[in-house]
PDB file of N, CA and C in Angstrom:
ATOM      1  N   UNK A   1      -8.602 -12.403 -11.578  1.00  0.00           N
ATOM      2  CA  UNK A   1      -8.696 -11.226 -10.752  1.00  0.00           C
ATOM      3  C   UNK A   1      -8.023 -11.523  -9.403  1.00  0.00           C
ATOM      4  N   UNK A   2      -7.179 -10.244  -9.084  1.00  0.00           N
ATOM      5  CA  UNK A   2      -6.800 -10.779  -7.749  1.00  0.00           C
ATOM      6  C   UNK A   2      -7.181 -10.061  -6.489  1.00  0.00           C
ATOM      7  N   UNK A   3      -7.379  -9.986  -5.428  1.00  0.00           N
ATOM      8  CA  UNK A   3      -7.560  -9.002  -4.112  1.00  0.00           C
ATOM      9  C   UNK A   3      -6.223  -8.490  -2.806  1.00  0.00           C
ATOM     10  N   UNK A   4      -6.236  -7.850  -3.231  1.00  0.00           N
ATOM     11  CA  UNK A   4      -5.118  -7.345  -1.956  1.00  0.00           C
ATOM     12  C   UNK A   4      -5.601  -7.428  -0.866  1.00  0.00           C
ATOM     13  N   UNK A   5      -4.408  -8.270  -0.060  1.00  0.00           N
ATOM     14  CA  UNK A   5      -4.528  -8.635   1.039  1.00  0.00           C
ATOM     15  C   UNK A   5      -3.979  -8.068   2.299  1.00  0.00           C
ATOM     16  N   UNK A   6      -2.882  -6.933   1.775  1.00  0.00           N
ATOM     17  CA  UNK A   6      -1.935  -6.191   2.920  1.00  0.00           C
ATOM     18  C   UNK A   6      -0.634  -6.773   2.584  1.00  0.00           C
ATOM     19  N   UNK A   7       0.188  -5.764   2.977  1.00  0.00           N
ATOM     20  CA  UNK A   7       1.734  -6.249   3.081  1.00  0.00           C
ATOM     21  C   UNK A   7       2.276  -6.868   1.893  1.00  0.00           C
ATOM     22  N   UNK A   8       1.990  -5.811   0.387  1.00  0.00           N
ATOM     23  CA  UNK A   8       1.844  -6.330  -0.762  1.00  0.00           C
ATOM     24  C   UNK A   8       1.858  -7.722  -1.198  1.00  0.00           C
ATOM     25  N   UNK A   9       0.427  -8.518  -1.040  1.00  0.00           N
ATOM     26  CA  UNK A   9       0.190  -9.693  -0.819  1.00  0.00           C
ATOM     27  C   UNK A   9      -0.719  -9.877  -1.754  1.00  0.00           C
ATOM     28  N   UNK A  10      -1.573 -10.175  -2.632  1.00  0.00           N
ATOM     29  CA  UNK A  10      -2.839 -10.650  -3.026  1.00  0.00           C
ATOM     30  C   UNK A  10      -2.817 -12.101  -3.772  1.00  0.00           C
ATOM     31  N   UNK A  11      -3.916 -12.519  -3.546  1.00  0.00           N
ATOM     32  CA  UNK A  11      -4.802 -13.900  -3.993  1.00  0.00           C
ATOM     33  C   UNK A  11      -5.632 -13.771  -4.923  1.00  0.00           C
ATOM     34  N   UNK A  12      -5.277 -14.622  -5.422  1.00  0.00           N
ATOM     35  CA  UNK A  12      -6.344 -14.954  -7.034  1.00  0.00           C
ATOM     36  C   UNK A  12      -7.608 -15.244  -6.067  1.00  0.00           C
ATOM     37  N   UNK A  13      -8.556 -14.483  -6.385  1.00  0.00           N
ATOM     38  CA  UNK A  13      -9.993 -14.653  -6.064  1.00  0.00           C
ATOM     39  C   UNK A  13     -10.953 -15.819  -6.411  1.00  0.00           C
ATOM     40  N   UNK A  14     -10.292 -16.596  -7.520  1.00  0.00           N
ATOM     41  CA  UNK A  14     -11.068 -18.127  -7.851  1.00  0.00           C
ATOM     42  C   UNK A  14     -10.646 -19.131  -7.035  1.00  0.00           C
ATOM     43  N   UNK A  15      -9.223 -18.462  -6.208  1.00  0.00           N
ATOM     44  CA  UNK A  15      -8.662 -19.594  -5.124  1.00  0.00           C
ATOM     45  C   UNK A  15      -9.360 -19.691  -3.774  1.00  0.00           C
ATOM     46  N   UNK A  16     -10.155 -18.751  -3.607  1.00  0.00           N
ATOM     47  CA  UNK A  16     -10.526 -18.099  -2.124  1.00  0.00           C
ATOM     48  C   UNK A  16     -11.972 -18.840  -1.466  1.00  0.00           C
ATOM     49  N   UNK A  17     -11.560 -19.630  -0.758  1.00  0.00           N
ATOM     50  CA  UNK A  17     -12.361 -20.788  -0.244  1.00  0.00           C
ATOM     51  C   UNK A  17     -13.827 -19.652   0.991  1.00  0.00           C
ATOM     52  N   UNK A  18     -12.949 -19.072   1.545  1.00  0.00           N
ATOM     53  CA  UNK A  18     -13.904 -18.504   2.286  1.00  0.00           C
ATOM     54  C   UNK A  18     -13.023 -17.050   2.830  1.00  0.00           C
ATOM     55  N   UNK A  19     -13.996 -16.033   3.736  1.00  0.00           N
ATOM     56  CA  UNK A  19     -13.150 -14.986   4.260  1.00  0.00           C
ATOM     57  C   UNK A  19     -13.856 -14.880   5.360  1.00  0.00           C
ATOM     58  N   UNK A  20     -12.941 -14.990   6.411  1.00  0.00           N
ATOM     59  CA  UNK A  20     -13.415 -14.994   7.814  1.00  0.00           C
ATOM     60  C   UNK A  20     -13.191 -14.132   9.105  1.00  0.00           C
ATOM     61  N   UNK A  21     -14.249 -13.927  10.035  1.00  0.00           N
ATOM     62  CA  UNK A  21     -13.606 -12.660  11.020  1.00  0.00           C
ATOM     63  C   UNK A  21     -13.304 -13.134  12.047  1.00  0.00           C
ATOM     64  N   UNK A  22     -11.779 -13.072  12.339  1.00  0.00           N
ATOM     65  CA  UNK A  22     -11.100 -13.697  13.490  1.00  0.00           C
ATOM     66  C   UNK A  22     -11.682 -14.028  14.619  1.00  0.00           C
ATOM     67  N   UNK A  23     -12.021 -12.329  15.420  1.00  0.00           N
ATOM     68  CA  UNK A  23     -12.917 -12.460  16.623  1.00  0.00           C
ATOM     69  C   UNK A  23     -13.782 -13.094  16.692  1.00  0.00           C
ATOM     70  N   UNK A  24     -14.665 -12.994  15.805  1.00  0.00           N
ATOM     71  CA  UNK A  24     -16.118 -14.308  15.420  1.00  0.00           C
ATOM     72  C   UNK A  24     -15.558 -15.630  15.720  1.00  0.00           C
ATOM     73  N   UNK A  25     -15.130 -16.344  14.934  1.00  0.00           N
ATOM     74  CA  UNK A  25     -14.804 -17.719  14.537  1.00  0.00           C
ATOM     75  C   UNK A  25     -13.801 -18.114  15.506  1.00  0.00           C
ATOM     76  N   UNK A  26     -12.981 -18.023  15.521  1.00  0.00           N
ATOM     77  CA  UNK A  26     -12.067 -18.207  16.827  1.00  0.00           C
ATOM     78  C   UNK A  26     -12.494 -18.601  18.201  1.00  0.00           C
ATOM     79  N   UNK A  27     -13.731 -18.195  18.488  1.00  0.00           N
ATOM     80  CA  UNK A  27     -14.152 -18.765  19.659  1.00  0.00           C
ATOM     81  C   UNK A  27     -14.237 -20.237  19.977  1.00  0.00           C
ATOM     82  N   UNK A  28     -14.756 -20.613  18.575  1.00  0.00           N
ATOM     83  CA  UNK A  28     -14.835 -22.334  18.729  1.00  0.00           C
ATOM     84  C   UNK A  28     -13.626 -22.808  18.831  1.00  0.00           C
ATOM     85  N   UNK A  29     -14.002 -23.966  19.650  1.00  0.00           N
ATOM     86  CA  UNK A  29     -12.384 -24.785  20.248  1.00  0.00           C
ATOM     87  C   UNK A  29     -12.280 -25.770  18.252  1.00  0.00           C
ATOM     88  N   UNK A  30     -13.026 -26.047  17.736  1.00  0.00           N
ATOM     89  CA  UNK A  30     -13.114 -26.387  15.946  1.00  0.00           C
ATOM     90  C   UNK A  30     -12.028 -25.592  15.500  1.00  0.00           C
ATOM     91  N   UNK A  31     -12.304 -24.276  15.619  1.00  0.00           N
ATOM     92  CA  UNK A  31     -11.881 -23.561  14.343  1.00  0.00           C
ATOM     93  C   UNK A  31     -10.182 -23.090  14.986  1.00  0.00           C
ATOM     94  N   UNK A  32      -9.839 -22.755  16.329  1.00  0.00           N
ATOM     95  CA  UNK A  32      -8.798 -22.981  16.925  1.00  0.00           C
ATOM     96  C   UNK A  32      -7.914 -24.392  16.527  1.00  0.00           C
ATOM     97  N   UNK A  33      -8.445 -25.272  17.165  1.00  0.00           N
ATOM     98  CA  UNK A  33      -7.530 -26.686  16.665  1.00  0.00           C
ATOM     99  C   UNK A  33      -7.004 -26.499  14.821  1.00  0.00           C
ATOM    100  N   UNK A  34      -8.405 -26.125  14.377  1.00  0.00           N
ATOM    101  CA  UNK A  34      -7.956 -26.234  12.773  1.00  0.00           C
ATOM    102  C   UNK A  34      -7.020 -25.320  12.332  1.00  0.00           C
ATOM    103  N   UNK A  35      -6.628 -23.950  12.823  1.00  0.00           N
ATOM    104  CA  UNK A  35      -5.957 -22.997  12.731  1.00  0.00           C
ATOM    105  C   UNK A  35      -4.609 -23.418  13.228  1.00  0.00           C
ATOM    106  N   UNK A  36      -4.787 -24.182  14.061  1.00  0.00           N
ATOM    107  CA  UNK A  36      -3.726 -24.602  15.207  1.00  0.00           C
ATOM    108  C   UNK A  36      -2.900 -25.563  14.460  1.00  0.00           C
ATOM    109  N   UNK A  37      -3.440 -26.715  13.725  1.00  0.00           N
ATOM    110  CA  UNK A  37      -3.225 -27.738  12.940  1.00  0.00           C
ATOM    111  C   UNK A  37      -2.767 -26.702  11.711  1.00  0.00           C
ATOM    112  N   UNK A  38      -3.046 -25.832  11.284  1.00  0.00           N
ATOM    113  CA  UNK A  38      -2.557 -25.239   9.981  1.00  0.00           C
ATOM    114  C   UNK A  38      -1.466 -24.851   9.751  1.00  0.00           C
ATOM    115  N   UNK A  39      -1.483 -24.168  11.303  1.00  0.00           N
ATOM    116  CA  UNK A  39       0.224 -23.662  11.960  1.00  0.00           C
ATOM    117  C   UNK A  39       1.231 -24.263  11.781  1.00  0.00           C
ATOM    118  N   UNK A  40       0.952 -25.623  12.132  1.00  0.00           N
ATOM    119  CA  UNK A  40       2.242 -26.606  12.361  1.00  0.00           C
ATOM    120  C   UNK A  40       2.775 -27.256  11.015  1.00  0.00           C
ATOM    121  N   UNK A  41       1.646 -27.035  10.270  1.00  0.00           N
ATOM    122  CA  UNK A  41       1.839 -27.728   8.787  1.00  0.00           C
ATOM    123  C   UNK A  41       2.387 -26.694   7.734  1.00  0.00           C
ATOM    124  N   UNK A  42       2.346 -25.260   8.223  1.00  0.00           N
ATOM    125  CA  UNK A  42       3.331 -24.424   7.524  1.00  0.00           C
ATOM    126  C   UNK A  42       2.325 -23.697   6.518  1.00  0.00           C
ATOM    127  N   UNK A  43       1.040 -23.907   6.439  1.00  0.00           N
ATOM    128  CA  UNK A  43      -0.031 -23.262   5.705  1.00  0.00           C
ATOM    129  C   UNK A  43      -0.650 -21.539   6.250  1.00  0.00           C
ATOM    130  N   UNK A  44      -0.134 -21.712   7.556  1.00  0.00           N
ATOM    131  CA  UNK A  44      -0.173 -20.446   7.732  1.00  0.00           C
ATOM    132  C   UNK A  44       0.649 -18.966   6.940  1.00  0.00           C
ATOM    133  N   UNK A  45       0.061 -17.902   6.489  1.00  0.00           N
ATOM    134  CA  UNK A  45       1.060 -17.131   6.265  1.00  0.00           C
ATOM    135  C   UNK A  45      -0.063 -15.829   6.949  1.00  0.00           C
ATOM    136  N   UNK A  46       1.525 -15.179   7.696  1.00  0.00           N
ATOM    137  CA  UNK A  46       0.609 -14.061   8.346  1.00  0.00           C
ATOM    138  C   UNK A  46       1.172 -12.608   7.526  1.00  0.00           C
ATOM    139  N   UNK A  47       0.202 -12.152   6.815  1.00  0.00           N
ATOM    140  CA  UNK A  47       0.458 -10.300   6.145  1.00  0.00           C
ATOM    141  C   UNK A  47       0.077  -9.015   6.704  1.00  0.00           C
ATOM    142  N   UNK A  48      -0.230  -9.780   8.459  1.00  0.00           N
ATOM    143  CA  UNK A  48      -0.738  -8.812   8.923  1.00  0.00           C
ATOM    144  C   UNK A  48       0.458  -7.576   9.725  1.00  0.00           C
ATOM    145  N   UNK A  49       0.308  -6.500   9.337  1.00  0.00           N
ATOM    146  CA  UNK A  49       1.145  -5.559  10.069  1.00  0.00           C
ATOM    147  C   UNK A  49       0.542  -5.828  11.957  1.00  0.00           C
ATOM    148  N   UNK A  50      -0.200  -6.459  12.258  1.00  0.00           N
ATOM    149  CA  UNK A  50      -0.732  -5.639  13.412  1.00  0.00           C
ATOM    150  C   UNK A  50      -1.483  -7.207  14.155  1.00  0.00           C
ATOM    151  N   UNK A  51      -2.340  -7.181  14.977  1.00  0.00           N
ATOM    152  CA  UNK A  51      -3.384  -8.079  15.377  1.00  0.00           C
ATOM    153  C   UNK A  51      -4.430  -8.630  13.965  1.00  0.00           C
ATOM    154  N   UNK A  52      -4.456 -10.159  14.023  1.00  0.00           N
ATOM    155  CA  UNK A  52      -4.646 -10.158  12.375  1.00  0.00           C
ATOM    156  C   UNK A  52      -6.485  -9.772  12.864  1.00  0.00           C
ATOM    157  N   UNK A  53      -7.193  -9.325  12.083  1.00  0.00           N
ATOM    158  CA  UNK A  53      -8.556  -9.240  12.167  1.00  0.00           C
ATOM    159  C   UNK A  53      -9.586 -10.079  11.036  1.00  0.00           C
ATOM    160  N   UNK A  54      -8.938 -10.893  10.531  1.00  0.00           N
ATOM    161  CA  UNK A  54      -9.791 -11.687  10.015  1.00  0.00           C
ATOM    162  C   UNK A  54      -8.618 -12.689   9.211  1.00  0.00           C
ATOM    163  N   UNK A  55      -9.475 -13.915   8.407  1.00  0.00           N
ATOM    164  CA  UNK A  55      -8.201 -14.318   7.493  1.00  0.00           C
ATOM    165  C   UNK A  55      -9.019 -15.288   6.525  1.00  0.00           C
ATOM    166  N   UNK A  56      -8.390 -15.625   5.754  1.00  0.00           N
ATOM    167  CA  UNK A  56      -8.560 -15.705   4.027  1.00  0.00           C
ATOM    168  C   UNK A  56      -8.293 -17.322   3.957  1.00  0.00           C
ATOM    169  N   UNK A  57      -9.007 -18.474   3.385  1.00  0.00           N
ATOM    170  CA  UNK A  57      -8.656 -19.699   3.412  1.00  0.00           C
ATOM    171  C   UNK A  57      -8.662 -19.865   1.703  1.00  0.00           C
ATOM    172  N   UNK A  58      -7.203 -19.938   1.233  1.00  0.00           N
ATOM    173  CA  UNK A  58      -7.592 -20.627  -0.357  1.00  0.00           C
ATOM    174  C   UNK A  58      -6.802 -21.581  -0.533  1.00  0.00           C
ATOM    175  N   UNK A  59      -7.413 -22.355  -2.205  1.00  0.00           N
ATOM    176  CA  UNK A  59      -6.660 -23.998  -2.420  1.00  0.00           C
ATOM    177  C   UNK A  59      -6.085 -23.443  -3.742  1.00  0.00           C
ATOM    178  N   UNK A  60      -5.150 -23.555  -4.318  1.00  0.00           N
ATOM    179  CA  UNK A  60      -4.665 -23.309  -5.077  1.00  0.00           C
ATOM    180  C   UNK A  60      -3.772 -24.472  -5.699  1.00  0.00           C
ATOM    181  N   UNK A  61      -3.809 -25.517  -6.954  1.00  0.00           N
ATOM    182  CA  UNK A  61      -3.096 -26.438  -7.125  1.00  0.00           C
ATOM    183  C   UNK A  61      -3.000 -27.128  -6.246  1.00  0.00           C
ATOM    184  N   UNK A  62      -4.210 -27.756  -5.492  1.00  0.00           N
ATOM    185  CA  UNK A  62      -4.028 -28.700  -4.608  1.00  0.00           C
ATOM    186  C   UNK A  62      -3.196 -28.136  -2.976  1.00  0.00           C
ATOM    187  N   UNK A  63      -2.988 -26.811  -3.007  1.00  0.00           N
ATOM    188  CA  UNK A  63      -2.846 -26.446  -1.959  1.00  0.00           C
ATOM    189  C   UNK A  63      -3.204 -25.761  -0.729  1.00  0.00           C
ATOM    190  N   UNK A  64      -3.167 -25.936   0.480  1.00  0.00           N
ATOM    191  CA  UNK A  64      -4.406 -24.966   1.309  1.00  0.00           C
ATOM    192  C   UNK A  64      -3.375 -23.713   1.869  1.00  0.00           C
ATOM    193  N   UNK A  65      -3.738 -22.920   1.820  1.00  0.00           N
ATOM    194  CA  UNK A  65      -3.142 -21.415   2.549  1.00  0.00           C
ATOM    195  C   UNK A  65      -4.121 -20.877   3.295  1.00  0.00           C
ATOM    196  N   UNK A  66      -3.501 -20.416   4.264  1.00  0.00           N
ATOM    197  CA  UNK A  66      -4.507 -18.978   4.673  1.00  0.00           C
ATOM    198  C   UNK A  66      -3.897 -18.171   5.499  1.00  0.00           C
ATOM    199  N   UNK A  67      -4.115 -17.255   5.342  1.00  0.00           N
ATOM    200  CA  UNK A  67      -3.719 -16.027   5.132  1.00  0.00           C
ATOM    201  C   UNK A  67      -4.327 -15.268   6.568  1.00  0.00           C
ATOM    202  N   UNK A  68      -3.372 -14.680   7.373  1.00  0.00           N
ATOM    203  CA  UNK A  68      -3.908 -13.508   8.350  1.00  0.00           C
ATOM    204  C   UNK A  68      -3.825 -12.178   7.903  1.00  0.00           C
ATOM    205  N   UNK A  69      -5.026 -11.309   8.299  1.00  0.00           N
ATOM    206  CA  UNK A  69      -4.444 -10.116   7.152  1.00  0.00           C
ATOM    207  C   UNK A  69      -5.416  -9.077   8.492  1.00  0.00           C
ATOM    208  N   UNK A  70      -5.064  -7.518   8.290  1.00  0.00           N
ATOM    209  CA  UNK A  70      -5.490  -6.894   9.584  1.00  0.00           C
ATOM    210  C   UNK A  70      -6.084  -6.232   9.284  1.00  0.00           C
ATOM    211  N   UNK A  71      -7.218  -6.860   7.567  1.00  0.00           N
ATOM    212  CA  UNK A  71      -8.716  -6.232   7.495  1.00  0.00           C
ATOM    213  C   UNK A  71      -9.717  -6.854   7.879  1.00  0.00           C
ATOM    214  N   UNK A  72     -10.820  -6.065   8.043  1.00  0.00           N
ATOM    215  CA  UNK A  72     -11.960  -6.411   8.515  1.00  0.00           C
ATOM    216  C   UNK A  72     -12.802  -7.598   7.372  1.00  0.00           C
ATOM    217  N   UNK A  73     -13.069  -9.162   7.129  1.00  0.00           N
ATOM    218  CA  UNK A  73     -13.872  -9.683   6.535  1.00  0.00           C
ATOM    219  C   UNK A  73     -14.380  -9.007   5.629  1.00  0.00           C
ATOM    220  N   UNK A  74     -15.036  -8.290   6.289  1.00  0.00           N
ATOM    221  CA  UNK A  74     -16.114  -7.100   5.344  1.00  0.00           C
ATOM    222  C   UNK A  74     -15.827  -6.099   4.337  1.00  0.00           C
ATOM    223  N   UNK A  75     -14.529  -5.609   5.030  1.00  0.00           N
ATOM    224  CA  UNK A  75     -13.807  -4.877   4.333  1.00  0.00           C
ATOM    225  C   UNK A  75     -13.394  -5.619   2.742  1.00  0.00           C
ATOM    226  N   UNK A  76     -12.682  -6.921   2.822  1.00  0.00           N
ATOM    227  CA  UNK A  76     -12.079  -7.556   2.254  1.00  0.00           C
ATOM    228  C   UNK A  76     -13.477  -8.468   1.313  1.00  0.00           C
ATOM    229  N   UNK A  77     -14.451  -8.508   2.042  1.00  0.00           N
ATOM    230  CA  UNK A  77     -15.311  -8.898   0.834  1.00  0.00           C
ATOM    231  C   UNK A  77     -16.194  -8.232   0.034  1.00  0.00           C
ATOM    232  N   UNK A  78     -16.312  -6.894   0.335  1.00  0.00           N
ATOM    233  CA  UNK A  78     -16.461  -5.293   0.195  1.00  0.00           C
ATOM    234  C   UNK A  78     -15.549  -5.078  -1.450  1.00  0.00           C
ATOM    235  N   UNK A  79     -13.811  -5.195  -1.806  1.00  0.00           N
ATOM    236  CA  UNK A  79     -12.890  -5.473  -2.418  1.00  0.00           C
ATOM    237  C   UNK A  79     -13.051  -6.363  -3.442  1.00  0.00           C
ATOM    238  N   UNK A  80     -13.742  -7.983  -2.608  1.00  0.00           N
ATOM    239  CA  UNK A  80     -13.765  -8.761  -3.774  1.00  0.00           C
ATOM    240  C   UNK A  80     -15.020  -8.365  -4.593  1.00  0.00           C
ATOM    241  N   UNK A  81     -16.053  -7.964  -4.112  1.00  0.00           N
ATOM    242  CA  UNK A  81     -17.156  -7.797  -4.764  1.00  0.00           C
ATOM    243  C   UNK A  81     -17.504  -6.732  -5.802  1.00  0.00           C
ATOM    244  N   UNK A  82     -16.340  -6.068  -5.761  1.00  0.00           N
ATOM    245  CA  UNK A  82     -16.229  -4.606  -6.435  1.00  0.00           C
ATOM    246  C   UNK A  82     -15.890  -5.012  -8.360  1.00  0.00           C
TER     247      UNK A  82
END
């Protein structure tokens, strides 16, 4: 099964480590560095049209991605749960 992510994008849902809300999590200087560190390593991919509002961490074949996307967490786990 997969979930759309925006910007005709979606992820296999057995890959999807966690789904997170930007504004929330971001505050910690943790989750910044780790985002920050993700950046540089090229694991970032951003699908967001806009300010991303949450984002998507999956491993897939030994690989880490995550994903900025400019739905709401909720929204997006709202989707997977359906």
């Amino acid at each position: 099964m997969y979930l759309p992510i925006g910007a005709d994008f979606s992820v296999r849902t057995s890959c999807i480590i966690g789904i997170f809300d930007m504004e929330n999590t971001s505050i910690s200087k943790h989750t910044r560095a780790f985002l920050a560190e993700a950046e540089k390593m090229g694991e970032v991919v951003d699908v967001s049209n806009d300010l991303p509002k949450s984002y998507i961490i999956t491993e897939e074949f030994g690989m880490r991605k995550i994903y900025l996307t400019q739905f709401n967490a909720s929204v997006l786990e709202k989707r997977l749960h359906r």
